[in-house]
Protein backbone atom coordinates (compact mmCIF):
# COMPACT_ATOMS: atom_id res chain seq x y z
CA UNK A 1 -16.28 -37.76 73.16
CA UNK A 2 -13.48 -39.83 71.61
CA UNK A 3 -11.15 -41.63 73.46
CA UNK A 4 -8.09 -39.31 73.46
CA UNK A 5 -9.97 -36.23 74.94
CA UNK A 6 -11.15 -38.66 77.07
CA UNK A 7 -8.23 -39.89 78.07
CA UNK A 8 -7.14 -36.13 78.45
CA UNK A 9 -10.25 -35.13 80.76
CA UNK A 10 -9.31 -37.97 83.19
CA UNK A 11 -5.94 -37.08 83.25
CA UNK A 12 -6.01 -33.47 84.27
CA UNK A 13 -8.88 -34.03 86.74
CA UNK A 14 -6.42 -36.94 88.41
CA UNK A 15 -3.46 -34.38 88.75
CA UNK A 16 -5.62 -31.58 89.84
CA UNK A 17 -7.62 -33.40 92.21
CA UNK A 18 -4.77 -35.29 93.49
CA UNK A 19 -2.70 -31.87 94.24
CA UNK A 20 -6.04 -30.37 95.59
CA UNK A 21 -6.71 -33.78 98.04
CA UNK A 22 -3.43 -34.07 99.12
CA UNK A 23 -2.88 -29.71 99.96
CA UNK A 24 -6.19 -30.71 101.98
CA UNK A 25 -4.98 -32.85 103.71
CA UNK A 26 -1.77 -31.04 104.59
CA UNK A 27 -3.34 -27.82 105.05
CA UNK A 28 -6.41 -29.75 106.93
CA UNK A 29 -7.39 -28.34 110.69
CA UNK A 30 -7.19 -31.06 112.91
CA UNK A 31 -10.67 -32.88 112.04
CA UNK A 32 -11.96 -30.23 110.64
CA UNK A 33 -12.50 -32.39 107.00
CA UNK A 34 -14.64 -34.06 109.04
CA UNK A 35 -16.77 -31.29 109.41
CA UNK A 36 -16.41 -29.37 106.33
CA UNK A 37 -15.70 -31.19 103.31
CA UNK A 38 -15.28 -28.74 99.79
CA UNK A 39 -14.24 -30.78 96.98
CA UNK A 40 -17.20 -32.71 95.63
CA UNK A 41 -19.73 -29.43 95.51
CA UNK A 42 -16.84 -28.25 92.98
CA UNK A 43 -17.17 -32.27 91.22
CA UNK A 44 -21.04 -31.94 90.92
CA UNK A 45 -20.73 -28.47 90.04
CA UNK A 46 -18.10 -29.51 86.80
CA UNK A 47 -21.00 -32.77 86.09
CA UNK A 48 -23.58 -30.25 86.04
CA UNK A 49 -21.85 -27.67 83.54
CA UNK A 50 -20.88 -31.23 81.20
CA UNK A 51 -22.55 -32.92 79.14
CA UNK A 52 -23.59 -36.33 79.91
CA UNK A 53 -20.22 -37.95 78.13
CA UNK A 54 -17.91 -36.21 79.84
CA UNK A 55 -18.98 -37.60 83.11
CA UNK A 56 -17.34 -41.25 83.16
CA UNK A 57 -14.11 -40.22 82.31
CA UNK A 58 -14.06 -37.33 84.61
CA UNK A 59 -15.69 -39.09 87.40
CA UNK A 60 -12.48 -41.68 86.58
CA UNK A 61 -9.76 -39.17 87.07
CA UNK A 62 -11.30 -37.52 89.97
CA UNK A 63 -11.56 -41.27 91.46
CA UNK A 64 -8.22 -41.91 90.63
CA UNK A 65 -6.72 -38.32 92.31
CA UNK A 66 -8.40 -38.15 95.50
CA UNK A 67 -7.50 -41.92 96.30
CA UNK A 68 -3.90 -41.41 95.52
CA UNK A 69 -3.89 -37.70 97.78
CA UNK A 70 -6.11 -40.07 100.50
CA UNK A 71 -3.44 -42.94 100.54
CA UNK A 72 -0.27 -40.13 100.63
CA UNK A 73 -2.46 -39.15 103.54
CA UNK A 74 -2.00 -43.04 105.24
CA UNK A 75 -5.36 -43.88 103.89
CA UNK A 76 -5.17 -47.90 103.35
CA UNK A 77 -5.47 -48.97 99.75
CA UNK A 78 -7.84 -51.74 100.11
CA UNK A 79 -10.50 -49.16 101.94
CA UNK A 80 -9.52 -46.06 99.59
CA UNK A 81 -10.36 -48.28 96.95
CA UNK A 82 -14.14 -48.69 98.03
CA UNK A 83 -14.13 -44.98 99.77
CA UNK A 84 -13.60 -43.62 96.07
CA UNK A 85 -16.60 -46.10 94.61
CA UNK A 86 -18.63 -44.15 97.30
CA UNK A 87 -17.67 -40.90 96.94
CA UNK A 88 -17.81 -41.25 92.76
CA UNK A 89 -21.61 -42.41 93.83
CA UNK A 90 -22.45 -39.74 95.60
CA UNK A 91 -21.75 -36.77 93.49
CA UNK A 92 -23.13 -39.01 90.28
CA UNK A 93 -26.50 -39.37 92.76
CA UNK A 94 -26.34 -35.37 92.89
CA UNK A 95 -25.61 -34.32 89.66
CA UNK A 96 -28.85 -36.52 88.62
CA UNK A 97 -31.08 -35.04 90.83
CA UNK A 98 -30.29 -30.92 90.08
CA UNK A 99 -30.87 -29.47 86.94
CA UNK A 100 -28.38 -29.05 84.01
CA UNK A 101 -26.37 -25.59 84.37
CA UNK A 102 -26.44 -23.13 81.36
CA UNK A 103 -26.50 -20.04 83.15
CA UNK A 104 -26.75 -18.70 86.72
CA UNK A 105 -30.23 -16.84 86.58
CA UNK A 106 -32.25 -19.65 84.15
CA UNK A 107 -30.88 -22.23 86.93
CA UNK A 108 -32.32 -20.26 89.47
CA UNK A 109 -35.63 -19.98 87.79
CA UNK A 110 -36.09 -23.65 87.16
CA UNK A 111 -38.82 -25.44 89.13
CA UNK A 112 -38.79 -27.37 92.20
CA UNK A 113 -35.06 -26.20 92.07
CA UNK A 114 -34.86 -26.02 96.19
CA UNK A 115 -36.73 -29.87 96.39
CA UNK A 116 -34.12 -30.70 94.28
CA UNK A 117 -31.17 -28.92 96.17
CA UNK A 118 -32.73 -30.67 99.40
CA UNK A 119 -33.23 -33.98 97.62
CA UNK A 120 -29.09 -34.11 96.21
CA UNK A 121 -27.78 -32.73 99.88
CA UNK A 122 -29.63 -35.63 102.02
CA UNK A 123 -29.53 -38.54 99.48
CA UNK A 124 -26.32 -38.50 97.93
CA UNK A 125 -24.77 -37.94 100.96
CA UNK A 126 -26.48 -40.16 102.88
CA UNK A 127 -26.50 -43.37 100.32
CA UNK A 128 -23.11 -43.08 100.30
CA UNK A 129 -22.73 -42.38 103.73
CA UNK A 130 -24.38 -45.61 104.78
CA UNK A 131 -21.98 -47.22 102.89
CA UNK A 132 -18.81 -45.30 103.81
CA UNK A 133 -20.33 -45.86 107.46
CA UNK A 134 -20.53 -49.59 106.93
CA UNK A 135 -16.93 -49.78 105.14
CA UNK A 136 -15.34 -47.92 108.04
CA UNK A 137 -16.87 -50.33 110.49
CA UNK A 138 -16.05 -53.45 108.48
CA UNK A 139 -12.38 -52.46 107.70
CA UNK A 140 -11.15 -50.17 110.71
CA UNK A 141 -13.97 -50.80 113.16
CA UNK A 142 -14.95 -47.58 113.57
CA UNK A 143 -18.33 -46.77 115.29
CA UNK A 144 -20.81 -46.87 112.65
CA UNK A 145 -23.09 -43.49 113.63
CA UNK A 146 -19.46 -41.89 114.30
CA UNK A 147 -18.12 -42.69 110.76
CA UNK A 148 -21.81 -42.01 109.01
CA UNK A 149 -21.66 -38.56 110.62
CA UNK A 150 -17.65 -38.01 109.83
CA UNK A 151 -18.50 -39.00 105.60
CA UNK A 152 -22.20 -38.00 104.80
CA UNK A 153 -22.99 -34.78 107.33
CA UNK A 154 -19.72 -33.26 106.00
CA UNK A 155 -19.87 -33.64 102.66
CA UNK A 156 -23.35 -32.49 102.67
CA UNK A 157 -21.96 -29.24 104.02
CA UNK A 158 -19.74 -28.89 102.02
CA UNK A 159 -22.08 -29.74 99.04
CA UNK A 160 -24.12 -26.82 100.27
CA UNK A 161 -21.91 -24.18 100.65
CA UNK A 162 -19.13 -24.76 97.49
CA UNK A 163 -21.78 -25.68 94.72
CA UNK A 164 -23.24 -22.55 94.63
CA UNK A 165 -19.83 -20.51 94.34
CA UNK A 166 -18.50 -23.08 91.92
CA UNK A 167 -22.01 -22.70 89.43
CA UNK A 168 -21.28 -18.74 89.79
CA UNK A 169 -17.58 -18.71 88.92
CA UNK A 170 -17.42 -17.07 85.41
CA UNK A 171 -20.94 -15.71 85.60
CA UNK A 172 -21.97 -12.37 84.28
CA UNK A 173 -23.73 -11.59 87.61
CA UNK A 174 -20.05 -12.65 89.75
CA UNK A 175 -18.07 -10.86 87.60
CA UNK A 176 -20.54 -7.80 87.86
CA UNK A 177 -19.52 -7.83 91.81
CA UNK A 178 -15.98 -6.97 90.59
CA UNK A 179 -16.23 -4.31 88.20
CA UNK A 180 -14.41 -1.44 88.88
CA UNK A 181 -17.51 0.84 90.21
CA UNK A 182 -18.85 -2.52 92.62
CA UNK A 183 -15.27 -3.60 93.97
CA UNK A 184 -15.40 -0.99 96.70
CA UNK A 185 -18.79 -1.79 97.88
CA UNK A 186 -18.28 -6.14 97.23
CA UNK A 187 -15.53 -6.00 99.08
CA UNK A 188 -16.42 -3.92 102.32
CA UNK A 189 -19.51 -6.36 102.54
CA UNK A 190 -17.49 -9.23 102.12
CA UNK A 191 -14.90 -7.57 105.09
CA UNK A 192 -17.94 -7.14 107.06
CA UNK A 193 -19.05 -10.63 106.42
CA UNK A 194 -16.22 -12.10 107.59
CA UNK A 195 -15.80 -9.85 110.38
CA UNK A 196 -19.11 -11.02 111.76
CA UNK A 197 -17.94 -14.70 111.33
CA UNK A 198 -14.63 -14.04 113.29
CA UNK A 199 -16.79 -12.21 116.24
CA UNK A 200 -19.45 -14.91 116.51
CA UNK A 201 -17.09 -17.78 116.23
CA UNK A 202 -14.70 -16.47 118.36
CA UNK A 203 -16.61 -15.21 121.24
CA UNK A 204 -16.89 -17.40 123.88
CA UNK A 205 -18.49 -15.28 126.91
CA UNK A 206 -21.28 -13.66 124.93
CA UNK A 207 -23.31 -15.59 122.36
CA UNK A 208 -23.54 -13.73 119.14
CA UNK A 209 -24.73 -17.33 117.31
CA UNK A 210 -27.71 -14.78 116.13
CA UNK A 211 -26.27 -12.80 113.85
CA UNK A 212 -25.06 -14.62 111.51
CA UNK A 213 -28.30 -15.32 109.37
CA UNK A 214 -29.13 -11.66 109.35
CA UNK A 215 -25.59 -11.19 108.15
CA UNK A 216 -25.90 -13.65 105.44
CA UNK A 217 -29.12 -12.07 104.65
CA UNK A 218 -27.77 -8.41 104.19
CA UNK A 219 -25.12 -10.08 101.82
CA UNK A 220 -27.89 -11.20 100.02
CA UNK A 221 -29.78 -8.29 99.47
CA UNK A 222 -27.00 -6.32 98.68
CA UNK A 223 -25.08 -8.33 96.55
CA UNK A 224 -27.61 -10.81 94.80
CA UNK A 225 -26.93 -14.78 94.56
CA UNK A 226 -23.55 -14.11 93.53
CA UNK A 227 -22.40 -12.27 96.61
CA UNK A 228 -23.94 -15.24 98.65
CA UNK A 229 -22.35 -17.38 96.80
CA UNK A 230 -19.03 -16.09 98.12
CA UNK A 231 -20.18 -15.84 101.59
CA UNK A 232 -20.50 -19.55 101.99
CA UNK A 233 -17.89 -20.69 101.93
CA UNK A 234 -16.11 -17.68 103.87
CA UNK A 235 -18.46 -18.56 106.77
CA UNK A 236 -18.14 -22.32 106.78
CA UNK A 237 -13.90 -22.05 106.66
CA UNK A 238 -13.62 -19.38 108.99
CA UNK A 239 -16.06 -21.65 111.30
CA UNK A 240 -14.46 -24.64 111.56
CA UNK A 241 -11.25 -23.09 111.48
CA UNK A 242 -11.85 -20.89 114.96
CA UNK A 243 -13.62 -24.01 116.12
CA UNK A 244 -10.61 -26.36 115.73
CA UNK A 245 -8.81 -24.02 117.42
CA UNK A 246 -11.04 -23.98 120.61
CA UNK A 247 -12.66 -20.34 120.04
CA UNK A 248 -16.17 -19.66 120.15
CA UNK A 249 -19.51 -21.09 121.42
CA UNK A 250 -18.69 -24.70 119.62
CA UNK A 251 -14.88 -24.38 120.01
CA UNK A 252 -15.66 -24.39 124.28
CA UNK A 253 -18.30 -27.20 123.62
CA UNK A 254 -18.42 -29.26 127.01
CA UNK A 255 -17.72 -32.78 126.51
CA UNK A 256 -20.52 -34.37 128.37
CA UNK A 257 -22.89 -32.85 125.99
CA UNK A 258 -25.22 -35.98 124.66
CA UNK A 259 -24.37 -33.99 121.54
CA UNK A 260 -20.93 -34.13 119.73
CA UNK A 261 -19.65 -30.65 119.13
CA UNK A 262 -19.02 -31.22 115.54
CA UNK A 263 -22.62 -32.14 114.97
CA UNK A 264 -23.80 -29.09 116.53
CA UNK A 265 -21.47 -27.28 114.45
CA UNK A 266 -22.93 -28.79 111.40
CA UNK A 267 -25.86 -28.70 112.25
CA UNK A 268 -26.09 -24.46 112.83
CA UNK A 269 -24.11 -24.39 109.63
CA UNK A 270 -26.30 -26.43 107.39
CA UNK A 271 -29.32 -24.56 109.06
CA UNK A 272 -28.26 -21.67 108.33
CA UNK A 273 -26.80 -22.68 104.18
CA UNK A 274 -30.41 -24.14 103.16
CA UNK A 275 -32.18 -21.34 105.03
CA UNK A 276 -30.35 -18.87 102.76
CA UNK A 277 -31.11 -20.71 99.76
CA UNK A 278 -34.52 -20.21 99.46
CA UNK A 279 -34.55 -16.96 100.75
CA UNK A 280 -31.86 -16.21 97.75
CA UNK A 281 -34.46 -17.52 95.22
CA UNK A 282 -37.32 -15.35 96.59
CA UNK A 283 -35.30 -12.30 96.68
CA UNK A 284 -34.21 -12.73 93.19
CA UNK A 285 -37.54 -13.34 92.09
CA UNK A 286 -38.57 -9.94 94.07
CA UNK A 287 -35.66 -7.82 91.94
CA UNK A 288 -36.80 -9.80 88.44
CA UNK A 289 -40.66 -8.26 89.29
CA UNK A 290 -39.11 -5.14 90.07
CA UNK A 291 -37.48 -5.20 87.16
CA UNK A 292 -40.25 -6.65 84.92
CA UNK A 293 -42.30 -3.45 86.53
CA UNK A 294 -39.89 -0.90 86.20
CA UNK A 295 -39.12 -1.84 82.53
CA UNK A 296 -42.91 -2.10 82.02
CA UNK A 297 -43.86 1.40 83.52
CA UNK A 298 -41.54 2.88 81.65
CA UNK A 299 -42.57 1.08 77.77
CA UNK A 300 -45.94 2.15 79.39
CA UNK A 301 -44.69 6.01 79.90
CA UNK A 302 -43.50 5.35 76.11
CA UNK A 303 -46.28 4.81 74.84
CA UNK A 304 -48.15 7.34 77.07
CA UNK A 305 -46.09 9.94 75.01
CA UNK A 306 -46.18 8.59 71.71
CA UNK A 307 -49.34 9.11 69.22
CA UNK A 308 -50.28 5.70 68.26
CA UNK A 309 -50.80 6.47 64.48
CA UNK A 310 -47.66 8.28 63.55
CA UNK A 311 -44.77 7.14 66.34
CA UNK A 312 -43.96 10.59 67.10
CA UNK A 313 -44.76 12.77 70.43
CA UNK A 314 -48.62 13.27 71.40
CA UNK A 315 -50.32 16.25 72.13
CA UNK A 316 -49.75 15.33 76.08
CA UNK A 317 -45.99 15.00 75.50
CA UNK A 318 -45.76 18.22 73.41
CA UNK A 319 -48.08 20.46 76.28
CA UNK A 320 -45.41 19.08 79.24
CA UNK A 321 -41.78 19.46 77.31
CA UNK A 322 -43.57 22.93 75.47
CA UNK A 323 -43.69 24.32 79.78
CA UNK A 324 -40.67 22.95 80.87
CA UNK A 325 -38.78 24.75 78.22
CA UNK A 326 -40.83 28.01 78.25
CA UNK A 327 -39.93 27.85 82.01
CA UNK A 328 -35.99 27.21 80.84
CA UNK A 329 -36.22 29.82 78.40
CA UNK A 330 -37.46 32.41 81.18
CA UNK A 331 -34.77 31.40 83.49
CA UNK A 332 -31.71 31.40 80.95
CA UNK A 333 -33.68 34.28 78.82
CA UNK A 334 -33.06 32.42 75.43
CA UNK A 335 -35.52 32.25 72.36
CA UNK A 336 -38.35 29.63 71.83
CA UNK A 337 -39.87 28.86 68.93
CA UNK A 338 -43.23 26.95 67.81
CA UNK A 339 -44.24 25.53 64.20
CA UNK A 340 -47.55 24.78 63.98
CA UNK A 341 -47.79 22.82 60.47
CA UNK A 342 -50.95 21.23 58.88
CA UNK A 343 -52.27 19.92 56.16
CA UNK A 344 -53.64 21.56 53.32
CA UNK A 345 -57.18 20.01 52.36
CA UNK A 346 -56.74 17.01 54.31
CA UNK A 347 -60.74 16.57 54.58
CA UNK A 348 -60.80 16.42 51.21
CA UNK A 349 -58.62 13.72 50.91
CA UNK A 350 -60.19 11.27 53.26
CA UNK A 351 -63.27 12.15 51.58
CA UNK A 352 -61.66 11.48 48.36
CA UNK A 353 -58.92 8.54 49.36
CA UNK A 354 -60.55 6.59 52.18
CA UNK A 355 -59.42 7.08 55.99
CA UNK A 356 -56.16 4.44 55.09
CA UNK A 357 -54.63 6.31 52.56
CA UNK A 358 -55.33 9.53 55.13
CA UNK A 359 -53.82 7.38 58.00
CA UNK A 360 -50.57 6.49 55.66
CA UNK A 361 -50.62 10.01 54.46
CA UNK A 362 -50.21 11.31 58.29
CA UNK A 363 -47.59 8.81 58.92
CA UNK A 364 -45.86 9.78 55.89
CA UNK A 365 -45.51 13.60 56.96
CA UNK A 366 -44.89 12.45 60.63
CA UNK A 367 -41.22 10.73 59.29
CA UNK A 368 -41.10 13.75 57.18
CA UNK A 369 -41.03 16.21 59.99
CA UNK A 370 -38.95 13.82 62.02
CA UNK A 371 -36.01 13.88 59.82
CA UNK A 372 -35.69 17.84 60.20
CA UNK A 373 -36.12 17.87 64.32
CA UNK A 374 -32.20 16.86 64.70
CA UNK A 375 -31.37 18.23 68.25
CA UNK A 376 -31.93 16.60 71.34
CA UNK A 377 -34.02 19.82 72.96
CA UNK A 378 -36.22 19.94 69.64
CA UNK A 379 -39.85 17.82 69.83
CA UNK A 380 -41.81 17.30 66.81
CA UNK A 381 -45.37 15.96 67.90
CA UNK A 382 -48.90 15.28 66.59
CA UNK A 383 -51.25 18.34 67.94
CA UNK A 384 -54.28 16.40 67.12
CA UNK A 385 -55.91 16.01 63.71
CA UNK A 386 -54.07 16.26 60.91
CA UNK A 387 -51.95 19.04 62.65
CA UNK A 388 -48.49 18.83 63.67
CA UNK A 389 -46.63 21.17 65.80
CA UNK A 390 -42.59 21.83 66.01
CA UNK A 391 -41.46 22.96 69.40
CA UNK A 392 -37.91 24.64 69.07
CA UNK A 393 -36.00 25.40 71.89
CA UNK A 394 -32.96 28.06 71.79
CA UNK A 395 -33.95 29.29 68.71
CA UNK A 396 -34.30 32.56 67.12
CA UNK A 397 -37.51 33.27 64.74
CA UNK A 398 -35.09 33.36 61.76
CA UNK A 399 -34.01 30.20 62.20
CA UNK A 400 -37.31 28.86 62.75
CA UNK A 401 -38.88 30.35 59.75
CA UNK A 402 -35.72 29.06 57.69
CA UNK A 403 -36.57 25.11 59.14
CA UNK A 404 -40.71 25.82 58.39
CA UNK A 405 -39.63 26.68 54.70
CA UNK A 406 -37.68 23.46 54.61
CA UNK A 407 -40.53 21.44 56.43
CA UNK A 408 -43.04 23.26 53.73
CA UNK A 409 -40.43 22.15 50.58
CA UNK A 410 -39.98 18.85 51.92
CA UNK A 411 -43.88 17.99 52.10
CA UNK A 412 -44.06 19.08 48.88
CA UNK A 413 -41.40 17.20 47.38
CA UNK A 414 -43.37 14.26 48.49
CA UNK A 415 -45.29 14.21 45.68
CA UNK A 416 -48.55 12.79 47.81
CA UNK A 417 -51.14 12.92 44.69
CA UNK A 418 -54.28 14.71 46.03
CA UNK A 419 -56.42 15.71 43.03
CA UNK A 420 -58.62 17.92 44.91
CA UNK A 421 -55.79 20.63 46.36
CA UNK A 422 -54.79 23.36 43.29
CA UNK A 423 -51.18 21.65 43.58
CA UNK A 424 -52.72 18.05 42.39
CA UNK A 425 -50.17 16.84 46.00
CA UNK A 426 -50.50 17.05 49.26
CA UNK A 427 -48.97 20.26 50.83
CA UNK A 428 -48.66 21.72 54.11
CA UNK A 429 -49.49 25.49 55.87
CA UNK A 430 -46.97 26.17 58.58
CA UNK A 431 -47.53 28.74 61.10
CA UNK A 432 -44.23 29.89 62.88
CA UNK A 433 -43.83 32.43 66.10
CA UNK A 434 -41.38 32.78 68.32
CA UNK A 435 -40.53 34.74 71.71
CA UNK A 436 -38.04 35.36 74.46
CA UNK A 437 -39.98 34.69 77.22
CA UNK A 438 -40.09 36.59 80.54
CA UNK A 439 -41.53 35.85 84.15
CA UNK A 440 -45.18 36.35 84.62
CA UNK A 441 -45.68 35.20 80.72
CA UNK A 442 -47.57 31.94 79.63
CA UNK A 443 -46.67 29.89 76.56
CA UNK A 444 -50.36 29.43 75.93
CA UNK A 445 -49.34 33.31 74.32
CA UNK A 446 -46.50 31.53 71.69
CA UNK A 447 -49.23 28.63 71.02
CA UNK A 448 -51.83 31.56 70.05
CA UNK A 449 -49.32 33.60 67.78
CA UNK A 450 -48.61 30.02 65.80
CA UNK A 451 -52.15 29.68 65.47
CA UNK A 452 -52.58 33.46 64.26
CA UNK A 453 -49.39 32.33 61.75
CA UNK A 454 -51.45 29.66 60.44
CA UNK A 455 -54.45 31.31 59.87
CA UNK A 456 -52.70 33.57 57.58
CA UNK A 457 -50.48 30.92 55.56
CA UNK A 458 -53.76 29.19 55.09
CA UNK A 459 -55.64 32.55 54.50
CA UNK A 460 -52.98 33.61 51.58
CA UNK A 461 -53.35 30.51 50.04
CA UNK A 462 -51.68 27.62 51.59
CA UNK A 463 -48.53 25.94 51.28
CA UNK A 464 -47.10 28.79 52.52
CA UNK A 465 -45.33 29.77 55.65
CA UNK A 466 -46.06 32.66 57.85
CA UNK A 467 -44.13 34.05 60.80
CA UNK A 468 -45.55 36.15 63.90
């Protein structure tokens, strides 16, 4: 990067981090920063998305805009000054550790990814917690387990529940929850979600602690990583925000408890962030097999219906669509009609060509016959052999001798060479019949008429057509 977009980087991140820090701060909940700290999952989050170069200058300006929102805070300069050394630190220390971010679902899929997401949440946090700790007691004489706890615990919270949301932003699977057929269903969840969170947090007399995990699990399932993503930080605000205010199980905590009430709080919290995560990856590895199988089964009920040598319908295929529309045909009382087409001297030919030039012969007819079965209800299939068969659906036997002629002409106009038939080319008998079908009749009937019809093209001669 050259220096004046570097120059611009740091800027905007110092104005927007220093408006961000300093509404915070404002905005803040009694101590409840020092439970739940947001901004530097959304830093780690931007270093992961960035490329390597961007991350001095950017690390500069966020430096730079959180000390100057800390110090409008009261903050003293001389300790903001080594606060902001820390906190650059820490988010550099978890940046390393995770995985570069392309896209939501290969980050997901990478390996070791939760080691990793444990490894960044403890050790950045906590290297730079030490140090935080140890700058607190130095400068303000703070107790050092006090001031470790207020820095690292929080910021590892936070870590956990706004890098997730901040790696989905502008995904194709967050913007999916939004869509005009999802938004409905997203947001009721997300209502429910937070209604849970109010209830449990708020609730003093009974403990409802319980439900949140199966909560954030439900979110989960029904609205993929993306949904949980959301649901973080939801629960973690709305938390510490009915905490602060005295509501809840943590917000009545006695104060002779040997532990602090904002550790507990953390502590349920955070149990409850990296419990989801993993849980997250396994379930989205469950709906990527389901969807590996589904999409597999059906290429696999492709192929089950397909003749391998000429890409059109097998004689399996043909047999089930030829009953379900003889049974649609009784029902609506419509014509059905059946081609049965094949080729003229084809033994011949193999004897004469070799079984390749038969195979590429077959195929050749099989895109033939394709081009003139144009409606959706209309199968043309391989009946086995060098036979081919033409189901037609709503159709009258005019129309279906009319398309047999046309099938016949087209063969013809090939221009196959097969020295051994009387035409010197390959050419085609077609054998058409056709019925209105009523209850109590079997279309095994229309399959022997097209046979009887192809007997008799063949019989007069072949490459002819003949209807019954």
């Amino acid at each position: 990067m050259g220096l004046m977009p570097s120059l611009r980087l740091a800027f905007f991140a110092m104005i927007i981090y220093a408006i961000v820090d300093t509404c915070l701060n404002r905005l803040a909940f009694s101590e409840g920063w020092m439970i739940f700290w947001p901004l530097n999952g959304v830093t780690i989050a931007f270093l992961m998305r960035r490329p390597l170069r961007d991350w001095t200058p950017f690390l500069v300006g966020v430096a730079i805009g959180m000390g100057i929102g800390e110090c409008l805070d009261g903050n003293p300069l001389a300790l903001e000054l080594w606060l902001r050394c820390f906190s650059v630190l820490e988010v550099f220390i978890c940046a390393w550790l995770l995985p570069s971010f392309s896209n939501l679902e290969s980050w997901l899929s990478r390996r070791y990814l939760f080691l990793r997401f444990c490894a960044a949440i403890i050790l950045g946090p906590g290297i730079s917690g030490l140090l935080a700790a140890a700058a607190f007691t130095h400068l303000q004489h703070q107790h050092f387990l006090t001031a470790l706890n207020n820095w690292a615990t929080a910021d590892a919270l936070g870590i956990a529940a706004m890098l997730p949301i901040s790696l989905a932003v502008g995904s194709q699977e967050l913007r999916s929850l939004f869509k005009y057929r999802r938004l409905i269903k997203t947001l009721g969840i997300l209502v429910a979600l937070f209604t849970v969170t109010t209830l449990v947090f708020y609730v003093t007399r009974f403990p409802l602690l319980f439900l949140l995990y199966p909560m954030l699990l439900i979110v989960e399932a029904l609205l993929a990583f993306a949904g949980s993503a959301i649901a973080l930080p939801i629960v973690c605000i709305n938390a510490v925000y009915l905490t602060m205010h005295g509501h809840g199980p943590f917000g009545s905590w006695p104060a002779d408890m040997p532990i602090p009430r904002n550790v507990a709080l953390q502590v349920f919290l955070g149990f409850n962030l990296v419990a989801l995560f993993p849980a997250s990856i396994l379930l989205m590895e469950r709906r990527k097999m389901a969807a590996r199988l589904t999409e597999t089964n059906e290429r696999l009920s492709i192929l089950a219906a397909v003749d391998g040598l000429t890409g059109i319908a097998n004689r399996r295929s043909l047999d089930e669509r030829f009953a379900d529309e003889w049974k649609r045909a009784i029902r609506v009382h419509s014509p059905i009609s059946l081609l049965m087409i094949d080729l003229d001297h084809f033994k011949d030919f193999n004897d004469l060509y070799g079984h390749d030039a038969g195979d590429r012969c077959l195929k050749t007819v099989a895109e033939t016959l394709r081009e003139y079965v144009r409606r959706p209800q209309d199968l043309a299939g391989r009946f086995g052999g060098e036979e081919f068969a033409i189901l037609l659906p709503h159709t009258p036997a005019s129309d279906a001798f009319d398309l047999a002629e046309r099938v016949r002409e087209a063969v013809f106009n090939l221009q196959i060479r097969h020295d051994r038939s009387p035409h010197s080319r390959v050419t085609v008998s077609v054998g058409c019949s056709a019925a209105i079908p009523v209850a109590g009749a079997e279309p095994i009937e229309l399959l022997r008429a097209a046979d009887a019809a192809l007997y008799q093209a063949k019989k007069v001669g072949r490459n002819k057509v003949a209807l019954v």
